[in-house]
Protein backbone atom coordinates (compact mmCIF):
# COMPACT_ATOMS: atom_id res chain seq x y z
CA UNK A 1 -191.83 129.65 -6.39
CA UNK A 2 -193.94 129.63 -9.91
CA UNK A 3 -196.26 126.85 -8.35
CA UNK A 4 -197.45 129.84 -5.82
CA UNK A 5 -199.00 131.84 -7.70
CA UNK A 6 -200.06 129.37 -10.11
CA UNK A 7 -202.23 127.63 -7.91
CA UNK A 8 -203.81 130.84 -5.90
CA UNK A 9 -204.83 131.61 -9.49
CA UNK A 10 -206.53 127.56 -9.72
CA UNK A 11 -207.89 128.69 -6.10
CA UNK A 12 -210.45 131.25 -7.34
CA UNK A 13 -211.20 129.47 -10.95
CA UNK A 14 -211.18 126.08 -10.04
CA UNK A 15 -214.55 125.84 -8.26
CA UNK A 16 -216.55 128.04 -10.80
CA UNK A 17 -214.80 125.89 -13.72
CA UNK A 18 -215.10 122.63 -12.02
CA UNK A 19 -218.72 122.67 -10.87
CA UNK A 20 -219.41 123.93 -14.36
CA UNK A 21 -218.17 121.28 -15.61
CA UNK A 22 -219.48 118.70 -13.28
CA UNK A 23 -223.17 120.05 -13.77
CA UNK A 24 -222.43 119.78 -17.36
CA UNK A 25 -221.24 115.93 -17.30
CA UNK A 26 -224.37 115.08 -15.29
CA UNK A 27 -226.09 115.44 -18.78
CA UNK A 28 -229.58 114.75 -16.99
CA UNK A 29 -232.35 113.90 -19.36
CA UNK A 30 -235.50 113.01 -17.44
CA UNK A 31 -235.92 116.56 -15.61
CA UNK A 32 -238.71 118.23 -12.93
CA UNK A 33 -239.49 121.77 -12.34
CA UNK A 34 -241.78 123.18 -9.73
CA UNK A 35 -242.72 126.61 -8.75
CA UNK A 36 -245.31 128.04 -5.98
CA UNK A 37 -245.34 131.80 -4.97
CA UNK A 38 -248.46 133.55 -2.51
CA UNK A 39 -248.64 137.13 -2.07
CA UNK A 40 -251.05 138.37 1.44
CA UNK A 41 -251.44 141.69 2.42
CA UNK A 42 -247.58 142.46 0.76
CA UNK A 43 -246.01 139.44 2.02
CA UNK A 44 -244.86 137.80 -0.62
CA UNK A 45 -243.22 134.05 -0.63
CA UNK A 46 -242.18 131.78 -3.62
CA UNK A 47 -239.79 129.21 -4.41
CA UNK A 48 -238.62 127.04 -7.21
CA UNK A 49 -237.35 123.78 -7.71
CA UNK A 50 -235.79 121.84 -10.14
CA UNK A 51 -233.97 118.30 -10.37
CA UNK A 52 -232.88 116.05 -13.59
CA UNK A 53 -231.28 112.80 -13.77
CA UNK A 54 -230.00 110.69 -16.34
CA UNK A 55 -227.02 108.43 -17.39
CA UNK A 56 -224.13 110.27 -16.32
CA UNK A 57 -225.89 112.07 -13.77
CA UNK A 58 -227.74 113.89 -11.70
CA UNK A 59 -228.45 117.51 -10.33
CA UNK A 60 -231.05 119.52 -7.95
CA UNK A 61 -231.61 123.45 -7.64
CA UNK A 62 -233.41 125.15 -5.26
CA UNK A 63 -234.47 129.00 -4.80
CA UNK A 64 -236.72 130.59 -2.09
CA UNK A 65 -237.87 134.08 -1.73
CA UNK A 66 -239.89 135.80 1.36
CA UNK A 67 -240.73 139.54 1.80
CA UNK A 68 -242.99 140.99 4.55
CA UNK A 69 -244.10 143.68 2.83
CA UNK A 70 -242.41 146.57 5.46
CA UNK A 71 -239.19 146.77 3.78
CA UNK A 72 -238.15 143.57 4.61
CA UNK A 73 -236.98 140.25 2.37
CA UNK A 74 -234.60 137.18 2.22
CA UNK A 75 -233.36 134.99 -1.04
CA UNK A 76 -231.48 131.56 -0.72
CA UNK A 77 -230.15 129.01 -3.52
CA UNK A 78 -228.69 126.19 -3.59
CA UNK A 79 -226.91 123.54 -6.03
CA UNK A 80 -225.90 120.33 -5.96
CA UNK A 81 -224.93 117.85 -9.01
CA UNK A 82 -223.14 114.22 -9.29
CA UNK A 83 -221.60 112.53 -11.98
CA UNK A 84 -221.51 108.74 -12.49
CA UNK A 85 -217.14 109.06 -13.05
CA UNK A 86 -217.23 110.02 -9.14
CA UNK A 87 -217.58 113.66 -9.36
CA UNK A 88 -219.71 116.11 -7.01
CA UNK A 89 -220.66 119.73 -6.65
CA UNK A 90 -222.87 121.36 -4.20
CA UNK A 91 -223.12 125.58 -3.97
CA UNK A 92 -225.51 127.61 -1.28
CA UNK A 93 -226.16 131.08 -0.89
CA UNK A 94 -228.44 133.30 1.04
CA UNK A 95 -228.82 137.16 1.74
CA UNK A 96 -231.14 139.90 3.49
CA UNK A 97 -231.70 143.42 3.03
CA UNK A 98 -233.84 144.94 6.13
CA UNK A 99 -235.84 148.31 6.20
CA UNK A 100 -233.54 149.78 8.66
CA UNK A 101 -230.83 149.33 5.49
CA UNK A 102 -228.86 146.51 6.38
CA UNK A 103 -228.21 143.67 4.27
CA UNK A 104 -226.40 140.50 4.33
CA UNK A 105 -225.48 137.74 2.12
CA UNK A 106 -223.35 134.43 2.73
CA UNK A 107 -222.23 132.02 -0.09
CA UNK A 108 -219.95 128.54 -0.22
CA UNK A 109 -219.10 126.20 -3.25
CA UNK A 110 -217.02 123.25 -3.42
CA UNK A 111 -216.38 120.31 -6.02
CA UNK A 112 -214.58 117.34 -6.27
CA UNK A 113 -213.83 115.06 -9.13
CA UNK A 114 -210.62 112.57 -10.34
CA UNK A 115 -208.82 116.40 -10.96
CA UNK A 116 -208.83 117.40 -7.08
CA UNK A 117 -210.93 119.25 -4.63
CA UNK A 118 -211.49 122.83 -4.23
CA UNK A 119 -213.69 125.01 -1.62
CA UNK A 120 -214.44 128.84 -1.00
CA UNK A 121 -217.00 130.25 1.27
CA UNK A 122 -217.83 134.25 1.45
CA UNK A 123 -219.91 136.19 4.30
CA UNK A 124 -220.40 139.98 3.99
CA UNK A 125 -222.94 142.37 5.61
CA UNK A 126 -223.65 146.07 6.55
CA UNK A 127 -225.29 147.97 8.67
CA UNK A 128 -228.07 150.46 8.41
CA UNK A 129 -225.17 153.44 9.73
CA UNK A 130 -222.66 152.62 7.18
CA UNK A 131 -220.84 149.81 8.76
CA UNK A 132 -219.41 146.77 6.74
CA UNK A 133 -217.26 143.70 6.99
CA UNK A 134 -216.21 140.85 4.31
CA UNK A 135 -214.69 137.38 5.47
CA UNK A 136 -213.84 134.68 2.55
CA UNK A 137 -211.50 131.84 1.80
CA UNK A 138 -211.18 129.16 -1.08
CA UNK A 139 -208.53 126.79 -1.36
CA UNK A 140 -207.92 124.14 -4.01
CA UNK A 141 -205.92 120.49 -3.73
CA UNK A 142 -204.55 118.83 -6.88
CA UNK A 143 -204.77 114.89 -7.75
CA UNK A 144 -200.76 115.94 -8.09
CA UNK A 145 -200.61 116.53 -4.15
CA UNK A 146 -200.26 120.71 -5.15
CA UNK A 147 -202.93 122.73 -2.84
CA UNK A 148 -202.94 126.25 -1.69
CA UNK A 149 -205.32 128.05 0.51
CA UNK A 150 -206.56 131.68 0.90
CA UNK A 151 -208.35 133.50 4.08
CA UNK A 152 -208.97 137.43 4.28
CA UNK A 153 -211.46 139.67 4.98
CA UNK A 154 -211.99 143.82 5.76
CA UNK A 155 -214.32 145.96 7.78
CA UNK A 156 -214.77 149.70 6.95
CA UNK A 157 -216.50 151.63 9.65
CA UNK A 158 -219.05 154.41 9.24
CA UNK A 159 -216.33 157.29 9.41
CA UNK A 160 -214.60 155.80 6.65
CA UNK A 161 -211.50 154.28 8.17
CA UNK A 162 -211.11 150.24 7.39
CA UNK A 163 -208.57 147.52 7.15
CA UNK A 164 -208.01 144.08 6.42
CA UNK A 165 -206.17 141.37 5.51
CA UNK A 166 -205.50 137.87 3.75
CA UNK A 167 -202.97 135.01 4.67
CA UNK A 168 -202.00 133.11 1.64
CA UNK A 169 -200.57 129.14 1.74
CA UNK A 170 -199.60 127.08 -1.23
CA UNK A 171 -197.44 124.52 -1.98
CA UNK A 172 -196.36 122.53 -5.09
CA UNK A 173 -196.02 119.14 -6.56
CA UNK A 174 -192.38 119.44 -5.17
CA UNK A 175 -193.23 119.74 -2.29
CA UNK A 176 -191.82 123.61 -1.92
CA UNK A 177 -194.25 126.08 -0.09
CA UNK A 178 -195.31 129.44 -0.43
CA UNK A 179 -196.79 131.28 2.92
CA UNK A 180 -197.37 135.05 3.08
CA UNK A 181 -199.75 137.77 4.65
CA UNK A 182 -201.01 141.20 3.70
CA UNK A 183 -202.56 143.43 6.17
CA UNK A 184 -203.67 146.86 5.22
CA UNK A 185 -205.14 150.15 7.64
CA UNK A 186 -206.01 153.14 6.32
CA UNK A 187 -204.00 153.45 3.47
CA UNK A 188 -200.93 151.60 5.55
CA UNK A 189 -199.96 148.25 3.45
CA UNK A 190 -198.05 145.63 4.91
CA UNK A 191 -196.96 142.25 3.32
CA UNK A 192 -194.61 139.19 4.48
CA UNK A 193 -193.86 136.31 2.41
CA UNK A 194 -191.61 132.97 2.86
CA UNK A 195 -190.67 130.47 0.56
CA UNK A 196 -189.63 126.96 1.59
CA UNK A 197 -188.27 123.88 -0.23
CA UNK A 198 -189.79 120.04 0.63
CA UNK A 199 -187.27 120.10 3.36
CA UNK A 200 -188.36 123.28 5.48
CA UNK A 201 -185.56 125.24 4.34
CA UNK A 202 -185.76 128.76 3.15
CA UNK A 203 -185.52 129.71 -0.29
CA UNK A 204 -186.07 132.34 -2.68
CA UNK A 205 -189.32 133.23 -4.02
CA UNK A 206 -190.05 133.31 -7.94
């Protein structure tokens, strides 16, 4: 089914492109900045803001920063922006990094406009003996009723084994569906995939 792939494609681009361009519509003209930062004894804090509006538009942005001075510190940002043609955008992200050496970070986007809707949202961390894990998903829905939708994530462990895995959905204008999985273990791949037509039967995948 072309419209498969096609749209898990539109499921990682679509958000970047679309709040891109949804920022960029907002053309704000009457715009504010702020910024405030204190450093005591090592600790350091600051933060910056900044918001615009104007005729087709509007938009905020945020960033914080705080560090104890031990080894210790924590970042966030967020996004958001509005369009007078209906369109909105909004993106947040924060992350950590600790002494000890563990570190975090979790991120989401999503937009919306005449053009459709798409989401992803992304969480990964480690810890300070050489233990990660990754969890994301996105998905994407067309003003043509196509959508598709993506979830996965991995861990790898400290003596180097890992595995993971991602279930994949789409489905097109036509109402035929895509729906596989991929699981992987130490080296070991696995993958399953069905293709349906509007009326639940199976067909063969393009």
């Amino acid at each position: 089914m072309h419209a498969s792939k096609s749209a898990l494609l539109l499921s990682a681009l679509t958000v970047t492109t679309l709040f891109a361009g949804t920022v960029a519509e907002a053309g704000a003209r009457e715009r504010t900045r702020t910024h405030s930062m204190s450093n005591h004894n090592g600790a350091r804090t600051a933060q910056t803001q900044a918001s615009g509006s104007g005729v087709n538009g509007s938009y905020a942005r945020r960033r914080d920063f705080t560090s104890d001075g031990n080894g210790n510190a924590a970042a966030s940002r967020s996004a958001s922006a509005s369009t007078v043609y209906g369109g909105t955008a909004s993106a947040q992200a924060n992350g950590y990094r600790n002494a000890d050496g563990s570190a975090g970070r979790t991120s989401s986007a999503s937009v919306q406009n005449a053009y459709g809707s798409a989401g992803r949202s992304s969480s990964t961390s480690r810890d300070g003996a050489g233990n990660a894990s990754h969890a994301s998903s996105a998905s994407v829905q067309g003003a043509n009723g196509a959508s598709a939708s993506s979830t996965g994530g991995f861990t790898k462990n400290a003596d180097g084994t890992y595995s993971g895995g991602r279930d994949t959905n789409a489905t097109g204008a036509n109402g035929n569906s895509y729906a596989g999985s991929t699981s992987y273990s130490n080296g070991q791949l696995t993958h399953t995939g069905t293709c349906t037509n509007a009326a639940g039967e199976v067909i063969a995948c393009h």
